[in-house]
C-alpha atoms as a PDB file:
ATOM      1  CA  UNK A   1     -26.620 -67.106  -1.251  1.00  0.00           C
ATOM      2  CA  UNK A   2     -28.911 -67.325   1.486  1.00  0.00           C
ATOM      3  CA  UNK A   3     -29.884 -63.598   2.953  1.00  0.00           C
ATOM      4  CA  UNK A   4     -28.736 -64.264   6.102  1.00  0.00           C
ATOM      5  CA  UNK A   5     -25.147 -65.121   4.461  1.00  0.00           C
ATOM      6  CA  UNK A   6     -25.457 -61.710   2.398  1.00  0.00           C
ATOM      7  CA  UNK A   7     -26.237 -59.845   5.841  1.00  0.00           C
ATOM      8  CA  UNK A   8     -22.977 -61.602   7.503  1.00  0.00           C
ATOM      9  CA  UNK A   9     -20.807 -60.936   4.537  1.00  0.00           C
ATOM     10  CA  UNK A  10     -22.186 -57.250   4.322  1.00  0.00           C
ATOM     11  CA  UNK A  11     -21.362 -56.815   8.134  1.00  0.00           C
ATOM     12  CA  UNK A  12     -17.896 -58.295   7.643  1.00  0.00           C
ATOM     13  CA  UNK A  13     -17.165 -56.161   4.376  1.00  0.00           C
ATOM     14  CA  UNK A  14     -18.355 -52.884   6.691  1.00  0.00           C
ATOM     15  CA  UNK A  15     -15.935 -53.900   9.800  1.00  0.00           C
ATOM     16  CA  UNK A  16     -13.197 -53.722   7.520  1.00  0.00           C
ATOM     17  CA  UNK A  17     -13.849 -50.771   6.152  1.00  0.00           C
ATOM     18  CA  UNK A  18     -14.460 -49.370   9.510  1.00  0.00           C
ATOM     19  CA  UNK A  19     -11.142 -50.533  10.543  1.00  0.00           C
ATOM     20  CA  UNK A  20      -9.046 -49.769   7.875  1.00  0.00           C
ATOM     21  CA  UNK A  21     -10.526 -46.296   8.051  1.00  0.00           C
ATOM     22  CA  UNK A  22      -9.312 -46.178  11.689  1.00  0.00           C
ATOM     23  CA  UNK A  23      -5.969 -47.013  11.212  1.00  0.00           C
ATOM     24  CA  UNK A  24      -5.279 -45.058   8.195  1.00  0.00           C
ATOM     25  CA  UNK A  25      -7.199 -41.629   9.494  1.00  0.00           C
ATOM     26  CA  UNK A  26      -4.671 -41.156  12.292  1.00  0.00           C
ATOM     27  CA  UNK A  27      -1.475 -42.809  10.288  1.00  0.00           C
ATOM     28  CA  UNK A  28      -2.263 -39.796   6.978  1.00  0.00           C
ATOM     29  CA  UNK A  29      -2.598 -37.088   9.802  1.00  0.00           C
ATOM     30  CA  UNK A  30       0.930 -37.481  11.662  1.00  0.00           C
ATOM     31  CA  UNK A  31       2.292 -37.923   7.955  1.00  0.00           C
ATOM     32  CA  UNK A  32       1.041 -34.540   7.343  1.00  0.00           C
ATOM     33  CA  UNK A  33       2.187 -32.847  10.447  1.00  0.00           C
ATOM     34  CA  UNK A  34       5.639 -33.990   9.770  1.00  0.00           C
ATOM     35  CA  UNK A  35       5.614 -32.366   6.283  1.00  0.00           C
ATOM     36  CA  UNK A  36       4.651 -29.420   7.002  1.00  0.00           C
ATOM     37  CA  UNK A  37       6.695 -29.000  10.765  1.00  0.00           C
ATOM     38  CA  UNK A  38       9.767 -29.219   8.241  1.00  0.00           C
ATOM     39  CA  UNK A  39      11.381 -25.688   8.216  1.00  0.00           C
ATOM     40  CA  UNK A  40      14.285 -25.126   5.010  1.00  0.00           C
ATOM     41  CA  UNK A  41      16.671 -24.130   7.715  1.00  0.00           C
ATOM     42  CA  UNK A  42      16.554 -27.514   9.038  1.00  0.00           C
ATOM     43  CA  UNK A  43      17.067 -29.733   5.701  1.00  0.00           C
ATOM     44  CA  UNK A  44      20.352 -31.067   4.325  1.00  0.00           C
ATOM     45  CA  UNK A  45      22.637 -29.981   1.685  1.00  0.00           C
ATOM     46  CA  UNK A  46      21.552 -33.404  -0.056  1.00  0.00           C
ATOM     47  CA  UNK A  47      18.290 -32.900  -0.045  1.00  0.00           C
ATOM     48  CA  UNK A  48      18.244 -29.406  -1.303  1.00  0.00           C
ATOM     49  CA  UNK A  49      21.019 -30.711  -4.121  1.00  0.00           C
ATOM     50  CA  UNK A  50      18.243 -33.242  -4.846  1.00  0.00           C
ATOM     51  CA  UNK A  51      15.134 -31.191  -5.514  1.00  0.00           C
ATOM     52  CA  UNK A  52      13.954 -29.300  -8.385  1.00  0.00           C
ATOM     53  CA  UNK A  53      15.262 -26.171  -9.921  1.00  0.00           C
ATOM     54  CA  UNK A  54      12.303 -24.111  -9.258  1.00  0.00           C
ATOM     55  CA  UNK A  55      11.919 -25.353  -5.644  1.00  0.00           C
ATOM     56  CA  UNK A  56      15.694 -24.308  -4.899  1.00  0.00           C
ATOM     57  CA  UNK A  57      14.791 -21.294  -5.434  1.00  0.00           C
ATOM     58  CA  UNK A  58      12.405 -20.767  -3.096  1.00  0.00           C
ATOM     59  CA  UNK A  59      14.463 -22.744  -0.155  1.00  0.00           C
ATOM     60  CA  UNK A  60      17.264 -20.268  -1.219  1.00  0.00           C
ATOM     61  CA  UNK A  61      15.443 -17.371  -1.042  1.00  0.00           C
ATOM     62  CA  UNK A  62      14.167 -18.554   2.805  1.00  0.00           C
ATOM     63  CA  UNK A  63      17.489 -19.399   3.659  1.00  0.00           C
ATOM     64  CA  UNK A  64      19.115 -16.124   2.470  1.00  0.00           C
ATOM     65  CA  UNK A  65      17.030 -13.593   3.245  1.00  0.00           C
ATOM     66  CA  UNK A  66      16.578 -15.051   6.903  1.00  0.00           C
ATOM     67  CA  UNK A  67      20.399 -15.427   7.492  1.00  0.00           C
ATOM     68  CA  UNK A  68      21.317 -11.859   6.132  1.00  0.00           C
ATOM     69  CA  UNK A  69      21.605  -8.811   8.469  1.00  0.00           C
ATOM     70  CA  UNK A  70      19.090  -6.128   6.856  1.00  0.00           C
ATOM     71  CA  UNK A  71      17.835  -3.519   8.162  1.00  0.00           C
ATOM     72  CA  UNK A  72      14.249  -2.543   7.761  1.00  0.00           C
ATOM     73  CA  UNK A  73      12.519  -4.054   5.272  1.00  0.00           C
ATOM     74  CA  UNK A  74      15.003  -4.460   2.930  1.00  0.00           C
ATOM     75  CA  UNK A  75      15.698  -8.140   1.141  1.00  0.00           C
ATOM     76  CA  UNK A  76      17.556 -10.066  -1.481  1.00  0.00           C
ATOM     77  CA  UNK A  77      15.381  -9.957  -4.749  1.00  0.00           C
ATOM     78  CA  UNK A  78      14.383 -13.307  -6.244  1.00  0.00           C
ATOM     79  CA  UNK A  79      16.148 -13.224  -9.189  1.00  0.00           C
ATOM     80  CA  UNK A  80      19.386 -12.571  -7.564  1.00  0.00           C
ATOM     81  CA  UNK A  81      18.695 -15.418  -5.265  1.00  0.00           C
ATOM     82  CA  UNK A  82      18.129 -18.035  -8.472  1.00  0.00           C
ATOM     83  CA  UNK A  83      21.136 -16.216 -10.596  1.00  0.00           C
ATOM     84  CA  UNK A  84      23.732 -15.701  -7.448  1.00  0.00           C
ATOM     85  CA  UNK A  85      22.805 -17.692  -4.481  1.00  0.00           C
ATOM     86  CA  UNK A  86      21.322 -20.617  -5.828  1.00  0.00           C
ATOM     87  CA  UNK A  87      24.944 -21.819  -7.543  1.00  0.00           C
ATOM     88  CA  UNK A  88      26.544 -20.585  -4.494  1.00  0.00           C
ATOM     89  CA  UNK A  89      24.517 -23.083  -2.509  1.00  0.00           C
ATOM     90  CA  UNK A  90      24.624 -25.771  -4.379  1.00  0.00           C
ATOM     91  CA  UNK A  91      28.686 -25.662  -4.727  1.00  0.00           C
ATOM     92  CA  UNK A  92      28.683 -25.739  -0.741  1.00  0.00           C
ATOM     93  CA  UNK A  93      26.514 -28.595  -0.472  1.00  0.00           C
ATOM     94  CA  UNK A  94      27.634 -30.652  -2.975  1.00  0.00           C
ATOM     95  CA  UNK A  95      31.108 -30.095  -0.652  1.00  0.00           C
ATOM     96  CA  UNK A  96      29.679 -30.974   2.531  1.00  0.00           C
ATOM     97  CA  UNK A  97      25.999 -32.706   1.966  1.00  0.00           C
ATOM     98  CA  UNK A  98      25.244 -33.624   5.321  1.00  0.00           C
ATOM     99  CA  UNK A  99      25.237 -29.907   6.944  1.00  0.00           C
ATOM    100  CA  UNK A 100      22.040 -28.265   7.694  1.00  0.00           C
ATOM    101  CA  UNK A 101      20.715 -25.431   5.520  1.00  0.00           C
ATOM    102  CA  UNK A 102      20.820 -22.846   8.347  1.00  0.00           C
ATOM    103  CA  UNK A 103      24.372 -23.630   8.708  1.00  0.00           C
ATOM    104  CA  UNK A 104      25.565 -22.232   5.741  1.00  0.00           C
ATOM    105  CA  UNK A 105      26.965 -18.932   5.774  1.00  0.00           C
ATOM    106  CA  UNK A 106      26.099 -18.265   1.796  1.00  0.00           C
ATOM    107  CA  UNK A 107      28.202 -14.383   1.646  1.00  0.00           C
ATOM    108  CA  UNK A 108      26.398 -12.312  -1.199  1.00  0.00           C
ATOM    109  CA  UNK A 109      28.770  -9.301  -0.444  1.00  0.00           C
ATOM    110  CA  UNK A 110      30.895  -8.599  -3.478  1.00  0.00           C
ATOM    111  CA  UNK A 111      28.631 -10.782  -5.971  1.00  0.00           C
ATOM    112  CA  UNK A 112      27.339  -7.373  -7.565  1.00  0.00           C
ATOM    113  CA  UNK A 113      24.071  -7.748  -5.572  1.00  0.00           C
ATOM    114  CA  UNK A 114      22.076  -4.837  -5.069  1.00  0.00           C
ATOM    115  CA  UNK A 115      20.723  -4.043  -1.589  1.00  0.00           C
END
């Protein structure tokens, strides 16, 4: 190659990149900001029946401890979430898997929790 092709091909190989980089930079941030505006009150039933085990458990644990009526600082332990609430959920949402998290009214009284 001549150098003055190598210079044009080197200018056209570095507007490309320049804007690819453009596009993408601003496409990758509003991805972002709409995972992490997502609050668990606000997904489905399917989509909590549809993750892992582990993360359940910490959706459940959001969604119960914000939607029970405690006083102080008192909560729901983990492990009765995962043991108790977790089935609980999942029974409800497999029943109606288009209603919101925050909907459900998941009732721990008389499930031998302690609080």
């Amino acid at each position: 190659m001549l150098p003055l092709e190598c210079i044009v091909n080197i200018k056209l190989v570095v507007s490309a990149v320049i804007l690819i980089t453009s596009v993408m930079v601003p496409m990758s941030r509003a991805f972002a900001t709409q995972a992490t505006e997502a609050a668990p009150q606000d997904m489905t039933c399917k989509e909590f029946a549809d993750m892992s085990r582990q993360y359940m458990t910490a959706i459940a644990f959001v969604i119960v401890n914000k939607n029970s009526d405690f006083k102080g600082d008192d909560y729901v332990p983990l492990h009765e979430v995962e043991t108790v609430a977790v089935p609980k959920m999942i029974k409800m949402c497999h029943r109606h898997p288009d209603t919101k998290l925050g909907e459900l009214a998941v009732n721990l009284k008389g499930s031998g929790l302690h609080y």
